[in-house]
N, C-alpha and C. Protein backbone atom coordinates (compact mmCIF):
# COMPACT_ATOMS: atom_id res chain seq x y z
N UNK A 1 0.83 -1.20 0.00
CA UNK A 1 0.00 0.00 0.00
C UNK A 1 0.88 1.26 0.00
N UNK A 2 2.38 0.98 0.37
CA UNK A 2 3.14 2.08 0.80
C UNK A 2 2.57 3.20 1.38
N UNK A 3 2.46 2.25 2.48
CA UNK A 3 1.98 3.28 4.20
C UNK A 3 2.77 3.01 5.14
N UNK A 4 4.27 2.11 4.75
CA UNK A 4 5.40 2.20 5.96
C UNK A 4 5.66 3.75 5.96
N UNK A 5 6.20 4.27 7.09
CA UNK A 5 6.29 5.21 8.22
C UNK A 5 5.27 6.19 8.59
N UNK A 6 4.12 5.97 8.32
CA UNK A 6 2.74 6.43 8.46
C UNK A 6 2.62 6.51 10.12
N UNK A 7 1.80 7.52 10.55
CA UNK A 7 2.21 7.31 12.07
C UNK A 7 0.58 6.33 12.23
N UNK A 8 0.78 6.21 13.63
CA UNK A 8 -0.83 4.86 13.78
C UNK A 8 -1.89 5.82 13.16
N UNK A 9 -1.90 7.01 14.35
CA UNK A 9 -3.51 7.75 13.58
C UNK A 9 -4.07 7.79 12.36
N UNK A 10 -2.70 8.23 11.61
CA UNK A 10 -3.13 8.40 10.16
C UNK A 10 -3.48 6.64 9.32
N UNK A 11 -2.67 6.14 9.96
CA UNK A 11 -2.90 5.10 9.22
C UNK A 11 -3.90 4.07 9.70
N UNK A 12 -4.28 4.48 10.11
CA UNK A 12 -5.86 3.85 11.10
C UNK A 12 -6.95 4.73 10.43
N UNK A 13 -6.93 6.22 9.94
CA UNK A 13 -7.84 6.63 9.18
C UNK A 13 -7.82 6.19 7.59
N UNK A 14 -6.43 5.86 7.23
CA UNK A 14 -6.32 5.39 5.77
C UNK A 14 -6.98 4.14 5.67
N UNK A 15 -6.64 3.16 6.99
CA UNK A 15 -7.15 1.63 7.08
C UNK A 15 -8.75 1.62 6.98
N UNK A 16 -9.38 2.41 7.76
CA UNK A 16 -10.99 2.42 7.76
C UNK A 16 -11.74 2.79 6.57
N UNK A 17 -10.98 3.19 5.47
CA UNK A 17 -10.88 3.52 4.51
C UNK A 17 -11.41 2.24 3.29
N UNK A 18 -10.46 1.63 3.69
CA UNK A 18 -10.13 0.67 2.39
C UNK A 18 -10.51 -1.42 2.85
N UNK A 19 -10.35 -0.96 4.69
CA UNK A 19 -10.31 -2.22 5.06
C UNK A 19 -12.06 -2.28 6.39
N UNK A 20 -12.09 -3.65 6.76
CA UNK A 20 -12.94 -4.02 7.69
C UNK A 20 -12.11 -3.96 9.16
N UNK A 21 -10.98 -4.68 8.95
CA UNK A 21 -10.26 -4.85 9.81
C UNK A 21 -9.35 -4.89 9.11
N UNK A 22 -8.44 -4.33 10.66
CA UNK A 22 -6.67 -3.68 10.63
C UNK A 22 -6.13 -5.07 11.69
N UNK A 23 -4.93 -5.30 11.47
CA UNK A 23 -4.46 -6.25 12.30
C UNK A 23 -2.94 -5.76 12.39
N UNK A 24 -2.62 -6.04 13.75
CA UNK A 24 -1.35 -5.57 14.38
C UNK A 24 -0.69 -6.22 15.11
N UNK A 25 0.30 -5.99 15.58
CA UNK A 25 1.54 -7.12 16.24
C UNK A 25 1.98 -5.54 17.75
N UNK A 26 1.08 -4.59 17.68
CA UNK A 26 1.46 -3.32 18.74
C UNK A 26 0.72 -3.53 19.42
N UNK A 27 1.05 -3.80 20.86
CA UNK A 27 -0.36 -4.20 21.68
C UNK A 27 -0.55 -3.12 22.19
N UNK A 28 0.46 -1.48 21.93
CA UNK A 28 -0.21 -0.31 22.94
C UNK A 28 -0.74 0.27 21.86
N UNK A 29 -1.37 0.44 20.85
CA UNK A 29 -2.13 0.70 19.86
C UNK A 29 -3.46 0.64 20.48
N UNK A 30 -3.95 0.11 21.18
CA UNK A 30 -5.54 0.38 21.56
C UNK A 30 -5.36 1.30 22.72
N UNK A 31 -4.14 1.25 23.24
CA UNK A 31 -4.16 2.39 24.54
C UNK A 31 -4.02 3.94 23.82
N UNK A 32 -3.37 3.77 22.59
CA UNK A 32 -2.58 5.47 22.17
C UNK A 32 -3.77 5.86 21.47
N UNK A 33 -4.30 4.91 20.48
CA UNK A 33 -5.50 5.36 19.40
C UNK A 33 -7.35 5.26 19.77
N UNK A 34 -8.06 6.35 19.57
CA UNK A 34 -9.20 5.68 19.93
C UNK A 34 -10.02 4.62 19.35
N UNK A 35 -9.51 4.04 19.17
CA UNK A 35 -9.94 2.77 18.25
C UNK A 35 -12.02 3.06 18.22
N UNK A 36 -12.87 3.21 19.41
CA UNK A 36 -13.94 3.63 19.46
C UNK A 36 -14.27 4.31 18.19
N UNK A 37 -13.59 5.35 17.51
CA UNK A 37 -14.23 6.22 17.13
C UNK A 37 -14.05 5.95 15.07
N UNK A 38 -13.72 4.70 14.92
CA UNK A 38 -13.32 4.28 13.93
C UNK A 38 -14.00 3.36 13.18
N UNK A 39 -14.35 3.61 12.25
CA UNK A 39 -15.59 2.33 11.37
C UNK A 39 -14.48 1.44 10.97
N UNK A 40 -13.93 0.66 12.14
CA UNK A 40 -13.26 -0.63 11.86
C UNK A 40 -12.52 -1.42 12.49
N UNK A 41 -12.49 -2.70 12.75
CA UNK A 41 -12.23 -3.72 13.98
C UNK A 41 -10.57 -3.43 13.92
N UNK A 42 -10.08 -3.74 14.76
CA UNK A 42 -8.43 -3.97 15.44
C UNK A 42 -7.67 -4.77 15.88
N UNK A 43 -7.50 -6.20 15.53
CA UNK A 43 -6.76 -6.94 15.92
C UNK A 43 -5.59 -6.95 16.72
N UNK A 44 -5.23 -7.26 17.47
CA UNK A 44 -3.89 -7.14 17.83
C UNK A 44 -3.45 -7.98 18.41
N UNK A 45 -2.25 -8.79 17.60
CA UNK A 45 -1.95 -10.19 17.83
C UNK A 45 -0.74 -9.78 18.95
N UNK A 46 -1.24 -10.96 19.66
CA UNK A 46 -0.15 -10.88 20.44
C UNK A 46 0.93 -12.29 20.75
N UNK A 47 2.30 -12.48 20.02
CA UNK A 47 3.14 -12.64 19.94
C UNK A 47 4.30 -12.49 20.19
N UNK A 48 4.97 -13.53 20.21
CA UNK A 48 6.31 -13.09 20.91
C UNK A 48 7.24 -12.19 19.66
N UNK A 49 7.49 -12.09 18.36
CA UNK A 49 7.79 -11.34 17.61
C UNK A 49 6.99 -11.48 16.09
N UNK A 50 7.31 -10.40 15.03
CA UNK A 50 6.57 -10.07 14.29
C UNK A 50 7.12 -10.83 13.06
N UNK A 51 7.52 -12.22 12.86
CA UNK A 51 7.75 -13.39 12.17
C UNK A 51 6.26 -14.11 11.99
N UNK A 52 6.95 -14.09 10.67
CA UNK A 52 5.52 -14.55 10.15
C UNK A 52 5.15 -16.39 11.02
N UNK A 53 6.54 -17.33 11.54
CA UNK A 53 6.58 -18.39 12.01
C UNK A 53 5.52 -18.29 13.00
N UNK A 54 5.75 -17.07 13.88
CA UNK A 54 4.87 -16.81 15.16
C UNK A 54 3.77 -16.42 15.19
N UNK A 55 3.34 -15.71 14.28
CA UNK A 55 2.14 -15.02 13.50
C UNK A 55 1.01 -16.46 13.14
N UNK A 56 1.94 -17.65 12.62
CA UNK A 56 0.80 -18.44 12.03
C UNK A 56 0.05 -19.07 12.88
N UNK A 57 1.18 -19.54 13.93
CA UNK A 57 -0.28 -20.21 14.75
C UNK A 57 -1.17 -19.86 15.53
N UNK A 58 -1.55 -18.13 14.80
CA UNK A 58 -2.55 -17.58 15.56
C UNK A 58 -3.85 -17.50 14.62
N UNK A 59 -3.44 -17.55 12.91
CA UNK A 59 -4.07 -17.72 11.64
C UNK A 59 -5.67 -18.46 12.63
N UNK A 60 -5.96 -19.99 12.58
CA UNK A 60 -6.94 -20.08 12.97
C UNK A 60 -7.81 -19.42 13.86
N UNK A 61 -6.93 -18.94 14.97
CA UNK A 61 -8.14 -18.04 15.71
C UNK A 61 -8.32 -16.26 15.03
N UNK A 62 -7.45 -16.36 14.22
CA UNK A 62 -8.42 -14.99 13.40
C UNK A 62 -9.54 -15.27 12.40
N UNK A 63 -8.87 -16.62 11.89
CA UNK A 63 -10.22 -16.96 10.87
C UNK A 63 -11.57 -17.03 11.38
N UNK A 64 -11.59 -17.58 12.71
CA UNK A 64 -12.67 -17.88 13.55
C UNK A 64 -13.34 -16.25 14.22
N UNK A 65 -12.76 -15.49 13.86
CA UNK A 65 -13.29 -13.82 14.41
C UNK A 65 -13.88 -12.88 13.32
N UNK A 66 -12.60 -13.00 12.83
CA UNK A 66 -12.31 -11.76 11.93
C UNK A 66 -13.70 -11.70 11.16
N UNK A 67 -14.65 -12.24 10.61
CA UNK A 67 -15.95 -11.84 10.49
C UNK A 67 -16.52 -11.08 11.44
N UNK A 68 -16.82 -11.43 12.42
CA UNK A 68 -17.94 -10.68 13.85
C UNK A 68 -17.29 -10.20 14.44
N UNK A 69 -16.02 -9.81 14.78
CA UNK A 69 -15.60 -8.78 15.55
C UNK A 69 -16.17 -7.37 14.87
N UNK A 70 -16.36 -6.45 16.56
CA UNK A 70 -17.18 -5.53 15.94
C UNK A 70 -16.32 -4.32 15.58
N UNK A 71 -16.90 -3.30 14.66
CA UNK A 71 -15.76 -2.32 14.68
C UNK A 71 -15.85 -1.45 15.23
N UNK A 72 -14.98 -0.60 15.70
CA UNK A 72 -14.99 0.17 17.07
C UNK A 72 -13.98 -0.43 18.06
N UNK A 73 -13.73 -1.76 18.22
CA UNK A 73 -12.91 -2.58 18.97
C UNK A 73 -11.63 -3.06 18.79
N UNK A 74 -10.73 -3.11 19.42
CA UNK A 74 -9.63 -3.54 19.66
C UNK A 74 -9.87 -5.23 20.30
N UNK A 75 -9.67 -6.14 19.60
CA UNK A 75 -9.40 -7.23 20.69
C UNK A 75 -7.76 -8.15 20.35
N UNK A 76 -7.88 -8.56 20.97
CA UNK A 76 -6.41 -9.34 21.06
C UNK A 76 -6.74 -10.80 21.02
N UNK A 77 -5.69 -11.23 20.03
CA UNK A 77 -5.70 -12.65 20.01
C UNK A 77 -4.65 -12.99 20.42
N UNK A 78 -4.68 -14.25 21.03
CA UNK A 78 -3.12 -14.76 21.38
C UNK A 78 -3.63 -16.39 21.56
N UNK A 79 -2.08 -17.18 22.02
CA UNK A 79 -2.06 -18.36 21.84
C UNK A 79 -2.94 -19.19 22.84
């Protein structure tokens, strides 16, 4: 999309934009941004680093969300 060095805000208004849901590996992202005020859900995986190895075996429990999570929300998935 070339939106590396985008700061969160902006790129949380670009994301609501184009996406349903945003997904992240920053778990203080729901503390800095108002995620509330945004037509769009927030993932935020939580992992020990941002490798895709560590990332996958969280794949099923996003598949199992990422429809009905609501937007406005931040939730966190983890292992």
């Amino acid at each position: 999309m070339g939106w590396a060095g985008i700061p969160d805000g902006e790129l949380l208004r670009l994301a609501e934009i184009e996406f349903d849901v945003f997904i992240r590996v920053d778990r203080n992202l729901p503390f800095q941004q108002n995620v509330a005020v945004l037509d769009l859900a927030v993932l935020v995986l939580q992992v020990t680093s941002n490798r895709l190895a560590d990332i996958q075996v969280l794949i099923p429990k996003i598949l199992a969300i990422v429809d009905t999570v609501p937007k406005g929300t931040a939730t966190v998935v983890s292992e």
